[in-house]
N, C-alpha and C. Protein backbone atom coordinates (compact mmCIF):
# COMPACT_ATOMS: atom_id res chain seq x y z
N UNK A 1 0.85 -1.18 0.00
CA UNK A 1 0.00 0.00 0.00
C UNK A 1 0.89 1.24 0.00
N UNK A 2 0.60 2.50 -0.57
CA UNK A 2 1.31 3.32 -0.21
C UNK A 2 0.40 4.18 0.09
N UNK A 3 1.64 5.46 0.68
CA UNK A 3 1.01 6.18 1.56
C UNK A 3 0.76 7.56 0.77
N UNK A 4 0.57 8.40 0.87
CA UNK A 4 -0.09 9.58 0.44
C UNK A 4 0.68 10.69 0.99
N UNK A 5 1.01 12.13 0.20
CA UNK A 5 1.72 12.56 0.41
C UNK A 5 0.76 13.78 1.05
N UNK A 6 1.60 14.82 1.18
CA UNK A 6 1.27 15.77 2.70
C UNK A 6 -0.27 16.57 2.00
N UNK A 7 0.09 16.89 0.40
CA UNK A 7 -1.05 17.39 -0.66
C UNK A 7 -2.23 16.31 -0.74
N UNK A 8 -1.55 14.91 -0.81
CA UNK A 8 -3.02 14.33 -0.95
C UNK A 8 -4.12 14.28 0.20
N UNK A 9 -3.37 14.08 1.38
CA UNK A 9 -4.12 14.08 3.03
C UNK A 9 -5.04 15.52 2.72
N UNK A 10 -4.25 16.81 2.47
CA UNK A 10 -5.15 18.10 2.66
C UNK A 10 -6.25 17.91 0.97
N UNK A 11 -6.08 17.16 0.26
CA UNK A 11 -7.08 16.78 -0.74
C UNK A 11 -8.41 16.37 -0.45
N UNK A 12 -7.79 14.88 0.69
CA UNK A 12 -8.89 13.90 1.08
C UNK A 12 -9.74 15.36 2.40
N UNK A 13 -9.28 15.87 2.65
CA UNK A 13 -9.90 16.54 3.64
C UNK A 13 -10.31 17.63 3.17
N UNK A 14 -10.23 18.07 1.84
CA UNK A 14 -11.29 19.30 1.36
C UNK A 14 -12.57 19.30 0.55
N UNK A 15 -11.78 18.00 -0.02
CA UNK A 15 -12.93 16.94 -1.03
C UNK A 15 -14.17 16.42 0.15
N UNK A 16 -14.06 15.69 1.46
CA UNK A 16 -15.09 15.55 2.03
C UNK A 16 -15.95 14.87 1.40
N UNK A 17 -17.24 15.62 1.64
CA UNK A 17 -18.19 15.40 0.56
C UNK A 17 -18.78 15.93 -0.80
N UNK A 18 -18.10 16.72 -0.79
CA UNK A 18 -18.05 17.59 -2.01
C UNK A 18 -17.44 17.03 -3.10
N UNK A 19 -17.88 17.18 -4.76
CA UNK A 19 -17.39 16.86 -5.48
C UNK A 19 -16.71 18.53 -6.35
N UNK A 20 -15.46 18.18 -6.02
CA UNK A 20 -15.13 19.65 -6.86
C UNK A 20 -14.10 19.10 -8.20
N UNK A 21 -14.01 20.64 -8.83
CA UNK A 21 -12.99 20.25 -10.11
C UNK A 21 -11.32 20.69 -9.58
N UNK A 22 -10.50 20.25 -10.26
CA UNK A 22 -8.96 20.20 -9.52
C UNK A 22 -8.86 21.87 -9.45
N UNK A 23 -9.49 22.79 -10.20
CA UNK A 23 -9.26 24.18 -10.27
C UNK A 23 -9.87 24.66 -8.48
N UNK A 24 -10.64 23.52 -7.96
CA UNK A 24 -11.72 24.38 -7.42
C UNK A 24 -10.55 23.74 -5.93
N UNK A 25 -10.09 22.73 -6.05
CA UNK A 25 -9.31 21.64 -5.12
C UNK A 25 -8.29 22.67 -4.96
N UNK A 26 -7.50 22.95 -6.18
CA UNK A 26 -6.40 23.72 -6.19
C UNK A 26 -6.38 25.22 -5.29
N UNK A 27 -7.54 25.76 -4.94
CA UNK A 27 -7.40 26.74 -5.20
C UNK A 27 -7.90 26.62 -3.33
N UNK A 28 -8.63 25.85 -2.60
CA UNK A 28 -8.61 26.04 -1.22
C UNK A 28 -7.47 25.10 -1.14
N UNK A 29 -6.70 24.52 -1.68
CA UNK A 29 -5.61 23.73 -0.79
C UNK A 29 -4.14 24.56 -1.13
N UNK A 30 -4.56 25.82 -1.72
CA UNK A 30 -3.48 27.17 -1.97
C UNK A 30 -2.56 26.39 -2.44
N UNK A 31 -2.27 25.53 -3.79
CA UNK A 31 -1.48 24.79 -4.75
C UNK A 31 -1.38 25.04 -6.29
N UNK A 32 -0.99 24.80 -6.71
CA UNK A 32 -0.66 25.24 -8.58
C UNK A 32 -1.71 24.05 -8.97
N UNK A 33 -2.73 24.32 -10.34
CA UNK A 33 -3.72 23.27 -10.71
C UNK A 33 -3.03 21.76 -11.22
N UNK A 34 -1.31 22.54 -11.38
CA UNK A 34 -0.47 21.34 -12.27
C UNK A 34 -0.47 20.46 -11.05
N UNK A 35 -0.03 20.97 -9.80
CA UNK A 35 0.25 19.83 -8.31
C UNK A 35 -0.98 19.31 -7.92
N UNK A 36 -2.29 19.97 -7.81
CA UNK A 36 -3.50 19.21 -7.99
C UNK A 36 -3.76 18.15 -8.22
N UNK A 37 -3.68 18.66 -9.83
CA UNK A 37 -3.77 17.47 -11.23
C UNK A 37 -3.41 16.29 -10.76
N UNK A 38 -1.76 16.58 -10.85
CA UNK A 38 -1.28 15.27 -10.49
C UNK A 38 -1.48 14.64 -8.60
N UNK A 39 -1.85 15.31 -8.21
CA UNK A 39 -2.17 14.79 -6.92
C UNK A 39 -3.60 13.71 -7.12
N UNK A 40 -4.25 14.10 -7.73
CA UNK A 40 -5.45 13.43 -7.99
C UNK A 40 -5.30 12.58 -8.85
N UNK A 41 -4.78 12.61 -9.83
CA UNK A 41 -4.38 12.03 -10.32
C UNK A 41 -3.94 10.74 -9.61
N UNK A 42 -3.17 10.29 -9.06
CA UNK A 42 -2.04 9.44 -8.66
C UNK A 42 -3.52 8.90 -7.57
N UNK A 43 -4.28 9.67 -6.63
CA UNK A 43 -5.05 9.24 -6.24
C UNK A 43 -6.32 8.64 -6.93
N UNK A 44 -6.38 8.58 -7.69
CA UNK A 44 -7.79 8.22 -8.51
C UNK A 44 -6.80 7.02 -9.23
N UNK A 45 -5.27 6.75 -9.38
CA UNK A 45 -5.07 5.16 -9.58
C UNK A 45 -4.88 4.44 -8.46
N UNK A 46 -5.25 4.89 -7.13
CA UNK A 46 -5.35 4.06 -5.89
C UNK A 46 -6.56 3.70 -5.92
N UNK A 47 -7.95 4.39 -6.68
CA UNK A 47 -9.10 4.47 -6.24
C UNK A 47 -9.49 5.12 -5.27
N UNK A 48 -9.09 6.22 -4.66
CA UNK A 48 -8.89 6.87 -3.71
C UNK A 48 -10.28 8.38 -3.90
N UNK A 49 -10.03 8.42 -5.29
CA UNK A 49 -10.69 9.22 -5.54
C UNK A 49 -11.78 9.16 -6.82
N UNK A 50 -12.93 9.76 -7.32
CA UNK A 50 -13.37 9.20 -8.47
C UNK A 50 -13.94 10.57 -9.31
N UNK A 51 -14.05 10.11 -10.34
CA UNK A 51 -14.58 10.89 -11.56
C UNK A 51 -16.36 10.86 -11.09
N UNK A 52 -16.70 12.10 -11.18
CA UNK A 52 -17.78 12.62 -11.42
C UNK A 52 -18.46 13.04 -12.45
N UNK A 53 -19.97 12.66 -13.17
CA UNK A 53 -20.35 12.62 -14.35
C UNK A 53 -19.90 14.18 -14.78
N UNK A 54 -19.94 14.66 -15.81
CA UNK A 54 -19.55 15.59 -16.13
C UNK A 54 -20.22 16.41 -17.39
N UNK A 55 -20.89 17.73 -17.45
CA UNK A 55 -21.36 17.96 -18.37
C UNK A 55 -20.98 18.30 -19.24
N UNK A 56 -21.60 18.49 -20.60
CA UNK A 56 -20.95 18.64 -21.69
C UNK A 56 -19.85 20.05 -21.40
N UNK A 57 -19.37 19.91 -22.15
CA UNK A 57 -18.38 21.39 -22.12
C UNK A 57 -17.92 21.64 -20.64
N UNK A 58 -18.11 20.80 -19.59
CA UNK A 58 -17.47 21.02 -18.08
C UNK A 58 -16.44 20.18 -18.13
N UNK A 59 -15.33 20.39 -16.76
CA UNK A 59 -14.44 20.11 -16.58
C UNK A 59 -14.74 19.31 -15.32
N UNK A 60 -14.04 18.14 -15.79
CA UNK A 60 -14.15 16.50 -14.69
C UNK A 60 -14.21 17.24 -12.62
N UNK A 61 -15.36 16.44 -12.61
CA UNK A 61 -15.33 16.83 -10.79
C UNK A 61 -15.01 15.36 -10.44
N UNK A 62 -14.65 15.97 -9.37
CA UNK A 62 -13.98 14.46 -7.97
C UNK A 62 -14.25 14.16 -7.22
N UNK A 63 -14.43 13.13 -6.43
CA UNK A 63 -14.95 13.29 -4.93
C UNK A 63 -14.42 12.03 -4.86
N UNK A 64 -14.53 11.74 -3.17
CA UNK A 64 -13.94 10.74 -2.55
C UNK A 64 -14.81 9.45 -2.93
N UNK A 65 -14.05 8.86 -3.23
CA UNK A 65 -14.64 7.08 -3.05
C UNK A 65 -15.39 6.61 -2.06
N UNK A 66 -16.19 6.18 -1.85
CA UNK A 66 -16.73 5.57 -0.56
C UNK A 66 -16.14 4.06 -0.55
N UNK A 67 -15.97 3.59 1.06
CA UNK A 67 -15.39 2.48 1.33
C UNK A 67 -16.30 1.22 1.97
N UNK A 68 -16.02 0.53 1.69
CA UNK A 68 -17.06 -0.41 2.32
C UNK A 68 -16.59 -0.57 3.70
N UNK A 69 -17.49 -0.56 4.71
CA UNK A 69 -16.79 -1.37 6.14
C UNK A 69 -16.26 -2.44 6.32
N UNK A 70 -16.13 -2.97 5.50
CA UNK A 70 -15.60 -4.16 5.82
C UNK A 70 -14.02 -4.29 5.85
């Protein structure tokens, strides 16, 4: 497993329940959209994070994965 770096922790904790776009992530976690990007990035190939439907002409939203209890 790996672990998550100091950007992804303040990710998982702004994302919540909210589904935002990396511009919107970027911009309360006071980061460049490029460190975002790839922050989410790297999290969404853990499954950590997921793609949100997206409307035409919009830009991809995110939100946290839900986990099973088990």
């Amino acid at each position: 497993m790996t672990r998550r770096t100091g950007i992804q922790d303040l990710i998982a904790q702004i994302l919540g329940r909210d589904a935002l776009t990396v511009v919107e992530i970027a911009r309360r976690a006071g980061t460049t959209e490029m460190g975002a990007q790839s922050a989410v990035r790297a999290m969404e190939q853990r499954r950590e994070v997921v793609r949100v439907g997206q409307g035409q002409g919009q830009p991809f939203r995110f939100r946290l994965a839900r986990r099973s209890p088990a």
